[in-house]
C-alpha atoms as a PDB file:
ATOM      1  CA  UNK A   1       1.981  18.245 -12.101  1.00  0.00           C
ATOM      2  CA  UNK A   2      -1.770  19.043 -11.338  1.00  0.00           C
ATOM      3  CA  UNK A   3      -1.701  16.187  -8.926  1.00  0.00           C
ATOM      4  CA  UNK A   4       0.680  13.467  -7.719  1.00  0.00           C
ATOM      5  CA  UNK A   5      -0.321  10.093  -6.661  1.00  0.00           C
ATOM      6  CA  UNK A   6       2.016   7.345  -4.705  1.00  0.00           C
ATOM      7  CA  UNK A   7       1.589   4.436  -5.618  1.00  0.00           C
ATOM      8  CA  UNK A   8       2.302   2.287  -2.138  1.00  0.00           C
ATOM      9  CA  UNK A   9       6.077   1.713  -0.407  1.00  0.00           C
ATOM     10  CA  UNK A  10       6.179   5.811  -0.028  1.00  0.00           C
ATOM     11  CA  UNK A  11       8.575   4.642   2.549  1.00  0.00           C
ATOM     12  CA  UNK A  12      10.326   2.221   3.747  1.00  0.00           C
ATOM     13  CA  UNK A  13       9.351   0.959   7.587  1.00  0.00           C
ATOM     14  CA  UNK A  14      12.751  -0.943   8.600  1.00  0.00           C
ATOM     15  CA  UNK A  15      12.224  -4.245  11.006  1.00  0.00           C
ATOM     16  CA  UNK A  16      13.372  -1.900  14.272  1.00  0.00           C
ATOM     17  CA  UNK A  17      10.151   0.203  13.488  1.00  0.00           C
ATOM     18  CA  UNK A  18       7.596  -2.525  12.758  1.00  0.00           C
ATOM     19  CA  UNK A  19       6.606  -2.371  16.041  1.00  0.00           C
ATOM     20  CA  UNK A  20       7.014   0.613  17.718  1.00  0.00           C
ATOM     21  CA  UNK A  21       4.794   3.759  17.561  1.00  0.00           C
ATOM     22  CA  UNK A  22       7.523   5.753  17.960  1.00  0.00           C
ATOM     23  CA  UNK A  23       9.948   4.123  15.480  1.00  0.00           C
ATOM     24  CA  UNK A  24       6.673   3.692  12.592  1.00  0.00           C
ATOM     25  CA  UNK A  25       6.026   7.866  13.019  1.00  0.00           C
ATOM     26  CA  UNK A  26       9.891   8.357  13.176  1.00  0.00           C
ATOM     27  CA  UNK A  27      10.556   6.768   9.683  1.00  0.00           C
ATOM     28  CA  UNK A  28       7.380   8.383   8.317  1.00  0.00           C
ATOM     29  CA  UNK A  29       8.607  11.699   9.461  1.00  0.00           C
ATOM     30  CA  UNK A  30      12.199  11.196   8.230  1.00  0.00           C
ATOM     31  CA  UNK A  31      10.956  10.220   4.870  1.00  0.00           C
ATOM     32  CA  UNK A  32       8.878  12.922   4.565  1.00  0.00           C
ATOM     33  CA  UNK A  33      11.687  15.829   6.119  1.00  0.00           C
ATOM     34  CA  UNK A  34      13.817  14.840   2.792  1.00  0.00           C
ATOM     35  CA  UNK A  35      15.225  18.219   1.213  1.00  0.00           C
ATOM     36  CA  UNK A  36      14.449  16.454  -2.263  1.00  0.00           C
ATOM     37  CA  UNK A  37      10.980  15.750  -1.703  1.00  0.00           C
ATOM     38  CA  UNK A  38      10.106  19.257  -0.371  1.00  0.00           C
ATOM     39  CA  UNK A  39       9.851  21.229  -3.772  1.00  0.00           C
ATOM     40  CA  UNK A  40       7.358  18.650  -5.112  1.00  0.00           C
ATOM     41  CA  UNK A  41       5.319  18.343  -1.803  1.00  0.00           C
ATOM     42  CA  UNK A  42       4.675  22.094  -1.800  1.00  0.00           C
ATOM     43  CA  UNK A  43       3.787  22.477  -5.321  1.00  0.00           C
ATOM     44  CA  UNK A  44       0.596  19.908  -5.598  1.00  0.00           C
ATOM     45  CA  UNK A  45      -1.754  17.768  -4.421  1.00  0.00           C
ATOM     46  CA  UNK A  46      -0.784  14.299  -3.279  1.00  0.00           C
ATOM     47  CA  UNK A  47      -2.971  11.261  -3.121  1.00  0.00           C
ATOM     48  CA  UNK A  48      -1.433   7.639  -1.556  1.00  0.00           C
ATOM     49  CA  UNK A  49      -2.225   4.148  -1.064  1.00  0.00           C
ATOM     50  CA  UNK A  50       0.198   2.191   0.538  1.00  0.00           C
ATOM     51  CA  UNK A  51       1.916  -1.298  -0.137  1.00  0.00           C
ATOM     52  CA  UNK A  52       3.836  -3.304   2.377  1.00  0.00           C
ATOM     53  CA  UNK A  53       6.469  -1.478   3.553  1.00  0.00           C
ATOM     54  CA  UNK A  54       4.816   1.720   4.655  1.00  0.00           C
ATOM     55  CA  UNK A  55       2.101  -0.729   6.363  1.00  0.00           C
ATOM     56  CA  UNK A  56       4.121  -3.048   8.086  1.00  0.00           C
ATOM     57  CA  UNK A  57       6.948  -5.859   7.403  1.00  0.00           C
ATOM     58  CA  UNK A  58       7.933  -7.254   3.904  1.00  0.00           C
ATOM     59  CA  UNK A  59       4.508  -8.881   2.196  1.00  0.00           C
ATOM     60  CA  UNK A  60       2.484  -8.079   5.728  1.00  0.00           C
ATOM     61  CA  UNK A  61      -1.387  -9.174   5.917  1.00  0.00           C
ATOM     62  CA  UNK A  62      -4.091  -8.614   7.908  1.00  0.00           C
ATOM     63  CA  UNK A  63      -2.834 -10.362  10.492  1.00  0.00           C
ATOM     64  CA  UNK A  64       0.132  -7.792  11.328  1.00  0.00           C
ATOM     65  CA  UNK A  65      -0.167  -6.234  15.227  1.00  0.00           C
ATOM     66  CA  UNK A  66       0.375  -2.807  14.448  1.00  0.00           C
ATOM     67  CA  UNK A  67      -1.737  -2.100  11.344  1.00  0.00           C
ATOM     68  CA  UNK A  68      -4.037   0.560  13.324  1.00  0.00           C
ATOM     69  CA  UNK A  69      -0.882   2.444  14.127  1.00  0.00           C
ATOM     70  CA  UNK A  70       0.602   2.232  10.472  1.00  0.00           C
ATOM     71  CA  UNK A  71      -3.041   3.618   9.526  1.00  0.00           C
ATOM     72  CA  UNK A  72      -2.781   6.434  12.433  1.00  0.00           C
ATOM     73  CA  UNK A  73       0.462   6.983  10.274  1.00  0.00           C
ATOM     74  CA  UNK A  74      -0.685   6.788   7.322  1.00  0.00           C
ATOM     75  CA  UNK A  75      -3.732   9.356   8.195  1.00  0.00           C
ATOM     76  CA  UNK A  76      -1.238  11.418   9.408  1.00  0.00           C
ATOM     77  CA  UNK A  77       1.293  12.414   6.612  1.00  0.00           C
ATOM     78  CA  UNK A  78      -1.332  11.693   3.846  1.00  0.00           C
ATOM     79  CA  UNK A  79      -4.522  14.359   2.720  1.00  0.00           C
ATOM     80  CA  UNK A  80      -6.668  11.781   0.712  1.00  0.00           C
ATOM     81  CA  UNK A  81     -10.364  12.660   1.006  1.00  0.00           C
ATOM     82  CA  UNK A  82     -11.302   9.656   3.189  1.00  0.00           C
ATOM     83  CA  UNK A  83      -9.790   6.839   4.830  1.00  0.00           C
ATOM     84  CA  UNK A  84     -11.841   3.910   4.382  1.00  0.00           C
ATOM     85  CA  UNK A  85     -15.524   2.969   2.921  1.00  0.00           C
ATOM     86  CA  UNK A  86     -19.072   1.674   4.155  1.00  0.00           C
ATOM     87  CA  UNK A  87     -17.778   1.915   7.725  1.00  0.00           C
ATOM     88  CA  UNK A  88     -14.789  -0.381   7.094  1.00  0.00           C
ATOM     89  CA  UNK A  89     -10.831   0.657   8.238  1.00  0.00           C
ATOM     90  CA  UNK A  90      -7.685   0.674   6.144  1.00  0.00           C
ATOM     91  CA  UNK A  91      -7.388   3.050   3.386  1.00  0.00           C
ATOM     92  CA  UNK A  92      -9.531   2.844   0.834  1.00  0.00           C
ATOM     93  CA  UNK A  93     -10.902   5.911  -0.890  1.00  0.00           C
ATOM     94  CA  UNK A  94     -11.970   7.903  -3.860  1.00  0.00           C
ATOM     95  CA  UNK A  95     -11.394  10.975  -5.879  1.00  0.00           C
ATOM     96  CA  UNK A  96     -12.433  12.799  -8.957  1.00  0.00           C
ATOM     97  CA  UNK A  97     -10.458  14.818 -10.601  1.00  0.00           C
ATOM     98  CA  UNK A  98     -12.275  16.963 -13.400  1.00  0.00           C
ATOM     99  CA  UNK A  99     -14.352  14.090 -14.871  1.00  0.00           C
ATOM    100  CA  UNK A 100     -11.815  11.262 -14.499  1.00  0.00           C
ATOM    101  CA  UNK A 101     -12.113   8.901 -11.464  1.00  0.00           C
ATOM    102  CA  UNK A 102     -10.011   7.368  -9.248  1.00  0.00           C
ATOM    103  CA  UNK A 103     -10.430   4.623  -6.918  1.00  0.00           C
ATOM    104  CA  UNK A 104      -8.009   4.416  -4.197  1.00  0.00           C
ATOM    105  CA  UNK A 105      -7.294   0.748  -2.909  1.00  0.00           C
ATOM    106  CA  UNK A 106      -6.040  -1.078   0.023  1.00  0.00           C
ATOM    107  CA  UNK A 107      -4.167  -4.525  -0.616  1.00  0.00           C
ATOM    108  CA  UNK A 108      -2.716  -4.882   2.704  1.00  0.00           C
ATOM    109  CA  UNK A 109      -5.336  -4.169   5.340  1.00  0.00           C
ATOM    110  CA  UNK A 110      -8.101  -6.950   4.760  1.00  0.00           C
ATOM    111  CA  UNK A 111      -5.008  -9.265   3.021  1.00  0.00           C
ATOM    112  CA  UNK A 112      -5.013 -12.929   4.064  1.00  0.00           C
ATOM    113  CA  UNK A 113      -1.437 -14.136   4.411  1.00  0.00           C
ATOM    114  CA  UNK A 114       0.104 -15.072   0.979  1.00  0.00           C
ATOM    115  CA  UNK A 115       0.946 -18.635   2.687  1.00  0.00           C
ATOM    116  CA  UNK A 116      -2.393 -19.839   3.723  1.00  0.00           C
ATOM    117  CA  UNK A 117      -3.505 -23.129   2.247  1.00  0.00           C
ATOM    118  CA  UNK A 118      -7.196 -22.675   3.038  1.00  0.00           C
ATOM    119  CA  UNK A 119     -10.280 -20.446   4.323  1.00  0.00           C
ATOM    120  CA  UNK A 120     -10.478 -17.237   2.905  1.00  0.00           C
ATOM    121  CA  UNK A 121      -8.334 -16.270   0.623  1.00  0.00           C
ATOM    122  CA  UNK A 122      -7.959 -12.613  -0.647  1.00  0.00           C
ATOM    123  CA  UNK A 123      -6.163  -9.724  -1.236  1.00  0.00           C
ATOM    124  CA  UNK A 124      -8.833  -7.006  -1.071  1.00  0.00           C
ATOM    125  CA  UNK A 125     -11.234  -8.417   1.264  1.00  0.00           C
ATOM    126  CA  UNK A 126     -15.121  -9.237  -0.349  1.00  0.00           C
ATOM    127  CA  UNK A 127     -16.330  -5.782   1.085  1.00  0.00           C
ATOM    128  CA  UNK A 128     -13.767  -3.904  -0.677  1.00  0.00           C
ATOM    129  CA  UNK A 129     -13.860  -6.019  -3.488  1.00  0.00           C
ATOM    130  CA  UNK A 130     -17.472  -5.846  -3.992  1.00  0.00           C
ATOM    131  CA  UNK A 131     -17.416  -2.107  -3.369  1.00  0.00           C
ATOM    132  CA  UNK A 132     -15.058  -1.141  -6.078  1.00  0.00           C
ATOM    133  CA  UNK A 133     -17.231  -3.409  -8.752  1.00  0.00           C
ATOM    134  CA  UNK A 134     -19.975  -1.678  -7.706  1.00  0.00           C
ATOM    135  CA  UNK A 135     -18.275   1.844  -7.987  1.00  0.00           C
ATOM    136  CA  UNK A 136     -16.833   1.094 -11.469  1.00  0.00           C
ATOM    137  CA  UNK A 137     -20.342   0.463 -12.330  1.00  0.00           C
ATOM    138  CA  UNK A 138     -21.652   3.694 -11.114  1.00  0.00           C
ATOM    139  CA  UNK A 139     -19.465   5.629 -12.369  1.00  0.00           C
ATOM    140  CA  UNK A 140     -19.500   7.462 -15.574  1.00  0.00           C
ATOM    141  CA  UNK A 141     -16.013   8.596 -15.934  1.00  0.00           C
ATOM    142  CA  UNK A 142     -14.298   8.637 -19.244  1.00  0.00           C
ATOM    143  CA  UNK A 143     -11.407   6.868 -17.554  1.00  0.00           C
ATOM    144  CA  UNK A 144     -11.544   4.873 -14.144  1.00  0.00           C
ATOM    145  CA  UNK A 145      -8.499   4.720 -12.713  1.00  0.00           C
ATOM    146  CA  UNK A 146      -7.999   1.955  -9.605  1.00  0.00           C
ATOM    147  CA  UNK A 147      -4.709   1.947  -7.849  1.00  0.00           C
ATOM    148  CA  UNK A 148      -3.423  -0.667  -6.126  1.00  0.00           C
ATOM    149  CA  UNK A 149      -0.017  -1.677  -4.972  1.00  0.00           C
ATOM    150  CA  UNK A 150       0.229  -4.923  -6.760  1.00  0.00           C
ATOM    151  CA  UNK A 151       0.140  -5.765 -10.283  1.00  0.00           C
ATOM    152  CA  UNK A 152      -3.309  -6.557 -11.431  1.00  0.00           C
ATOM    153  CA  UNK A 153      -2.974  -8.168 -15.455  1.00  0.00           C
ATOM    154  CA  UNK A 154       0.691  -9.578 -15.333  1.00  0.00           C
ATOM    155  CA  UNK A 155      -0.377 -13.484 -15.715  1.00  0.00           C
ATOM    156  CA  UNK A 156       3.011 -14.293 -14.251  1.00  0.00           C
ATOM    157  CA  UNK A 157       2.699 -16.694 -10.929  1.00  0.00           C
ATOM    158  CA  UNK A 158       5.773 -14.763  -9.234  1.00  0.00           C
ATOM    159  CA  UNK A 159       6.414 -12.706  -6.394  1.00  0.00           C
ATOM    160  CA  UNK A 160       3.299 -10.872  -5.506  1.00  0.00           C
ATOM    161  CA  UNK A 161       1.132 -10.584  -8.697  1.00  0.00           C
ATOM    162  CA  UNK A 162      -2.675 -11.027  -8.276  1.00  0.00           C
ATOM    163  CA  UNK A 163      -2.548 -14.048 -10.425  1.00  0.00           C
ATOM    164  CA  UNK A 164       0.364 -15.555  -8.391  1.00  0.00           C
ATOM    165  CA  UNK A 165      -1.289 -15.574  -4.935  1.00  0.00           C
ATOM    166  CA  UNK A 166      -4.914 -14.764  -5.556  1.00  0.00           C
ATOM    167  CA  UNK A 167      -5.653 -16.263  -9.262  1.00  0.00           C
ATOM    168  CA  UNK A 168      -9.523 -16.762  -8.015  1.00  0.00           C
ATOM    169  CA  UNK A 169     -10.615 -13.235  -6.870  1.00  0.00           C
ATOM    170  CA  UNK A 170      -8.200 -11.791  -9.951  1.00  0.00           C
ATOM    171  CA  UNK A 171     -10.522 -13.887 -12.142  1.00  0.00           C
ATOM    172  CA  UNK A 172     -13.536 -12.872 -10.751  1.00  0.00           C
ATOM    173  CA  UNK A 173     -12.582  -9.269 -10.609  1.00  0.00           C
ATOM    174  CA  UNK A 174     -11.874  -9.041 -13.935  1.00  0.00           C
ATOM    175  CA  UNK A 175     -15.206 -11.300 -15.177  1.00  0.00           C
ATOM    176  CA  UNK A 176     -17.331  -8.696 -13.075  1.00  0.00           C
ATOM    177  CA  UNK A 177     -15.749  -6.143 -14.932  1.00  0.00           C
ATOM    178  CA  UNK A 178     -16.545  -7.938 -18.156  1.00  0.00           C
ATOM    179  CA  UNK A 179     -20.019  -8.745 -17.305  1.00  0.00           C
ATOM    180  CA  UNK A 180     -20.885  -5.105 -15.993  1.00  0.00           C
ATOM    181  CA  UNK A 181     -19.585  -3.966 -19.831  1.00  0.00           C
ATOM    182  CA  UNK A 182     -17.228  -1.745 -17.885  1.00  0.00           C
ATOM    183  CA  UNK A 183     -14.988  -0.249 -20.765  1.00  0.00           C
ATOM    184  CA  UNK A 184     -11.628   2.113 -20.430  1.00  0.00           C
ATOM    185  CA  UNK A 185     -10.666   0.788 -16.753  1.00  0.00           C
ATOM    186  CA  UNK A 186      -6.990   1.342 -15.951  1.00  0.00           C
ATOM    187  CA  UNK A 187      -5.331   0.229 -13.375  1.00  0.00           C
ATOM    188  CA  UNK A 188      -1.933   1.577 -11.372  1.00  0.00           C
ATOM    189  CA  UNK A 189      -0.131  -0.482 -10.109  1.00  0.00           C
ATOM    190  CA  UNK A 190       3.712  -0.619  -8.388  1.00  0.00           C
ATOM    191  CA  UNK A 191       5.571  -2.657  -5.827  1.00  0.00           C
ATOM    192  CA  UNK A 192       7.754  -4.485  -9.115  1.00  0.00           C
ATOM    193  CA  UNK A 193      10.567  -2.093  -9.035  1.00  0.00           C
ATOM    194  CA  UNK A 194      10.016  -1.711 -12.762  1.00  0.00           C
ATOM    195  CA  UNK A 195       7.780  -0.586 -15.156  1.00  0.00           C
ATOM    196  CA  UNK A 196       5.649  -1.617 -18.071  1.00  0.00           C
ATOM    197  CA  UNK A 197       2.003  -1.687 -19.318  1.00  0.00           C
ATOM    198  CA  UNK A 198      -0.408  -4.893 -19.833  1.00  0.00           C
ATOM    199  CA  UNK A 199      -3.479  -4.797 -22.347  1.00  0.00           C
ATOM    200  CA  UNK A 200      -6.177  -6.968 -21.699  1.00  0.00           C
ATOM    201  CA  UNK A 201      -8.753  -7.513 -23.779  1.00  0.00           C
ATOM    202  CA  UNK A 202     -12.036  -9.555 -22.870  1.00  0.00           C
ATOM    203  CA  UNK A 203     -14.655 -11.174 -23.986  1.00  0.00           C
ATOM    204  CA  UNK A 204     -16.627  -8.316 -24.658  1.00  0.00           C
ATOM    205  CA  UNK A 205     -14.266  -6.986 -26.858  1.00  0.00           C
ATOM    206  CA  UNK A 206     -13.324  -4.357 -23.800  1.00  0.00           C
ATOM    207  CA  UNK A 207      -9.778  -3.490 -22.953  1.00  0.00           C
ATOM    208  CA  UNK A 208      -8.442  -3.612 -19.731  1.00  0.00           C
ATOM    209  CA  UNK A 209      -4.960  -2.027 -19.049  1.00  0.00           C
ATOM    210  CA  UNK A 210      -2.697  -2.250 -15.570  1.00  0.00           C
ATOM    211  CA  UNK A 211       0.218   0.676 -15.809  1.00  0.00           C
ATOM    212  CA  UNK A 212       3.030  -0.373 -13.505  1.00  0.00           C
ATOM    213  CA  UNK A 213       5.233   2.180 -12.545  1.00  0.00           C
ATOM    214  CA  UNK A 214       8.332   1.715 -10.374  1.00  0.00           C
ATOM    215  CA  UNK A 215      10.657   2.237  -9.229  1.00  0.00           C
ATOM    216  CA  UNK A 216      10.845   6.298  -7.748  1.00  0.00           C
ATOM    217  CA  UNK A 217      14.077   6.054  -6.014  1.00  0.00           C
ATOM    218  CA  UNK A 218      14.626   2.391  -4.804  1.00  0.00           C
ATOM    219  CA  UNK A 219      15.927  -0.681  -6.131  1.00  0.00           C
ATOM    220  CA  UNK A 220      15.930  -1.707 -10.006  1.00  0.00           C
ATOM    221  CA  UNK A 221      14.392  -4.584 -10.735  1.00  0.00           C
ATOM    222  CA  UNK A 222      16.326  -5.917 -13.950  1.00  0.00           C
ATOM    223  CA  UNK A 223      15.069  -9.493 -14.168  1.00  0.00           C
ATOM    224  CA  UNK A 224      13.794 -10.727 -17.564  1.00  0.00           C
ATOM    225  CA  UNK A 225       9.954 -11.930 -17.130  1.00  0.00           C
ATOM    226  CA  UNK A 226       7.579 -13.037 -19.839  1.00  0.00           C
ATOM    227  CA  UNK A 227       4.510 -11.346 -19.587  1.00  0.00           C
ATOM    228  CA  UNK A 228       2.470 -11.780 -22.472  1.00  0.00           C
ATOM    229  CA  UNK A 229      -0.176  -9.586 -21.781  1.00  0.00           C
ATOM    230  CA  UNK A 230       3.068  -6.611 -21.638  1.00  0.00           C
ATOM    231  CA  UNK A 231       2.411  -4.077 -24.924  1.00  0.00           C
ATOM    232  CA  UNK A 232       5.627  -3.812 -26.539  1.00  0.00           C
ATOM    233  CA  UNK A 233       8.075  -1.223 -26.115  1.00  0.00           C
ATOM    234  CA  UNK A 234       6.854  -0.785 -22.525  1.00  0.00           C
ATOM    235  CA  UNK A 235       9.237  -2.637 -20.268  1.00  0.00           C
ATOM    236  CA  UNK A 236      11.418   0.001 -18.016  1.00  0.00           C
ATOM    237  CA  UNK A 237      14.376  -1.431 -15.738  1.00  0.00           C
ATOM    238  CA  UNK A 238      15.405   2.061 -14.116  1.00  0.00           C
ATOM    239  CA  UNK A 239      14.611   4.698 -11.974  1.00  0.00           C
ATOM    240  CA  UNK A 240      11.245   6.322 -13.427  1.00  0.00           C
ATOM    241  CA  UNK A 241       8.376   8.186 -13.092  1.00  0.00           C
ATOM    242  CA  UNK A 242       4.639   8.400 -15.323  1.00  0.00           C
ATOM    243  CA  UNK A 243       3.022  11.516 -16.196  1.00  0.00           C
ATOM    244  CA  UNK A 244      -0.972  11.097 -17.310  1.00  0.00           C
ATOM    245  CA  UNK A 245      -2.623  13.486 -19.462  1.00  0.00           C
ATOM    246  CA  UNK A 246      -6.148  13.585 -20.264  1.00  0.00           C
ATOM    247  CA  UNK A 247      -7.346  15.934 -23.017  1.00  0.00           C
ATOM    248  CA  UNK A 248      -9.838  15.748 -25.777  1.00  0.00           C
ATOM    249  CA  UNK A 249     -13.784  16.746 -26.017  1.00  0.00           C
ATOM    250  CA  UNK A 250     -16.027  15.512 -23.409  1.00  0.00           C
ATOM    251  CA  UNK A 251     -16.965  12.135 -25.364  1.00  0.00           C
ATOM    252  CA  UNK A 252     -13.829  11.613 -27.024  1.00  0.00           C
ATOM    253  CA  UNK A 253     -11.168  12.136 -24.269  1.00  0.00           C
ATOM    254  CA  UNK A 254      -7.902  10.450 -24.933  1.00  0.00           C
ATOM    255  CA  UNK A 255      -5.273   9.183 -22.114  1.00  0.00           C
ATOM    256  CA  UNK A 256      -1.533   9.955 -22.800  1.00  0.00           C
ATOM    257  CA  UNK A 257       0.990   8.027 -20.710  1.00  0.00           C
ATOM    258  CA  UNK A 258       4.530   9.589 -20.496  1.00  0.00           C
ATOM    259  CA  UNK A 259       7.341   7.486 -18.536  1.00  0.00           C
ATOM    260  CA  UNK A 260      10.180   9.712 -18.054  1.00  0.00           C
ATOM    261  CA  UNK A 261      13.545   8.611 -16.807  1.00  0.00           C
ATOM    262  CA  UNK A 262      15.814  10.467 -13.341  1.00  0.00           C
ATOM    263  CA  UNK A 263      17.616  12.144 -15.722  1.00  0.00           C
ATOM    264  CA  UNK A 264      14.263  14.042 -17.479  1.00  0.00           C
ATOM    265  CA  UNK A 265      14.461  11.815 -20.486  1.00  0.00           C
ATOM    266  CA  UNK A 266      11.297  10.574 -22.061  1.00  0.00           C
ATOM    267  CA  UNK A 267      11.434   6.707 -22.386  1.00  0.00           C
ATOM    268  CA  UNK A 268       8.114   6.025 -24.129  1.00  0.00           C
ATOM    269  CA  UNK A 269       5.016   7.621 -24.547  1.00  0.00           C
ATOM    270  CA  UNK A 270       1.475   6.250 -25.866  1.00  0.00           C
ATOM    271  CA  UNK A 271      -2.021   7.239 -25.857  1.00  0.00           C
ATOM    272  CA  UNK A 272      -5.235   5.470 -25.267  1.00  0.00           C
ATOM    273  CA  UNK A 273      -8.395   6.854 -27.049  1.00  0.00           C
ATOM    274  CA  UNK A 274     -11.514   6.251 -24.501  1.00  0.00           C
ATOM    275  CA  UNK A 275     -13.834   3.291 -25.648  1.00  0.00           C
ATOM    276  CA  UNK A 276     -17.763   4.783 -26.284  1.00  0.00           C
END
């Protein structure tokens, strides 16, 4: 590939590492020493956001003790561009690559506990949150890309989906991007151990899609979940990777999503024409 991005849980920080220097750059090092990973680390570029288990411990928040030392990690064994925006920490950044953007997200860093009953609420944090509205805005990408490590469209209230633990600032997010007339915004998402795309379509007539890919290596997810915003034909329970291809003229680029299975098998492909 031109470029690969990782999606979040790159690795997986076991409860003897959570806090210990030592033990956090140990695993990260491990992980990365694998003989299997080394033909595909030397032959691209590789861009990463993280999820919870290369931050801290299973569904960790902003209130985990060792966060700057998962980030000293993190900055470590990862070349994006930046690491953080307007002065903030965590991870956020940004790349272009040829004329398609991508917006690089933290959703553990500024994360309130999934738990708590009252006060702020939030998986992104208003700064981030307000910066990545404001970014989509400015940008004039064919495609705008935002990854994140949890899903964004799924309406299902389970496990960790946006709608499950943060249904307000999902709602809002989305309404900005409907208000701002922000057309052909994808997101990528992971964390479910199984893959699938949503379509959503707003008010505006705009469609909004979230591509969850997972899983790489782990765990397969094989539970049956109704998500009615899930295009057809999508739903993946086994080990998987997506390939993105952009091609077409300037002002009529078109998005091709491949999901390929661990044995090189192509399990679905579709394409999504940009909206003018």
């Amino acid at each position: 590939p031109d470029a690969m991005i990782w999606l979040g849980d790159n690795t997986y920080l076991r409860e003897v590492d959570w806090y210990s220097r030592t033990g956090i750059l140990a695993r990260y090092t491990h992980t990365r020493s694998l003989a299997e990973m080394q033909p595909l680390l030397a032959s691209t570029h590789h861009y990463a956001i993280w999820d919870d288990h290369d931050y801290g411990p299973n569904d960790s928040d902003r209130t985990y003790t060792h966060k700057e030392t998962t980030l000293e990690a993190f900055r470590l064994f990862w070349g994006n561009p930046t690491f953080g925006i307007g002065g903030q920490k965590g991870i956020t950044s940004f790349f272009q690559y040829n004329d398609i953007d991508f917006f690089l997200m933290d959703d553990r860093y500024f994360r309130s506990p999934n738990r708590l009953q009252g006060g702020e609420q939030t998986m992104l944090g208003k700064e981030q949150l307000e910066w990545l509205i404001e970014a989509l805005a400015a940008s004039y990408a064919p495609y705008k890309m935002v990854c994140i490590g949890n899903q964004v469209l799924n309406p299902v209230k389970a496990n960790e989906t946006y709608e499950n633990l943060f249904p307000e600032e999902r709602a809002y997010l989305l309404k900005r991007i409907e208000e701002e007339g922000l057309k052909n915004v994808v997101f990528l998402t992971g964390d479910r151990h199984k893959t699938e795309l949503s379509k959503y379509v707003n008010a505006e007539g705009n469609a909004v899609y979230d591509l969850t890919i997972s899983p790489l290596t782990a765990g397969v997810n094989t539970w049956e979940e109704v998500n009615e915003l899930r295009v057809e034909g999508t739903a993946v329970a086994e080990h998987n990777f997506g390939i993105l291809e952009f091609s077409g003229p300037r002002t009529e680029r078109v998005l091709k999503i491949r999901v390929i299975d661990a044995d090189g098998n192509e399990e679905w492909s579709l394409e999504i024409p940009s909206e003018k």
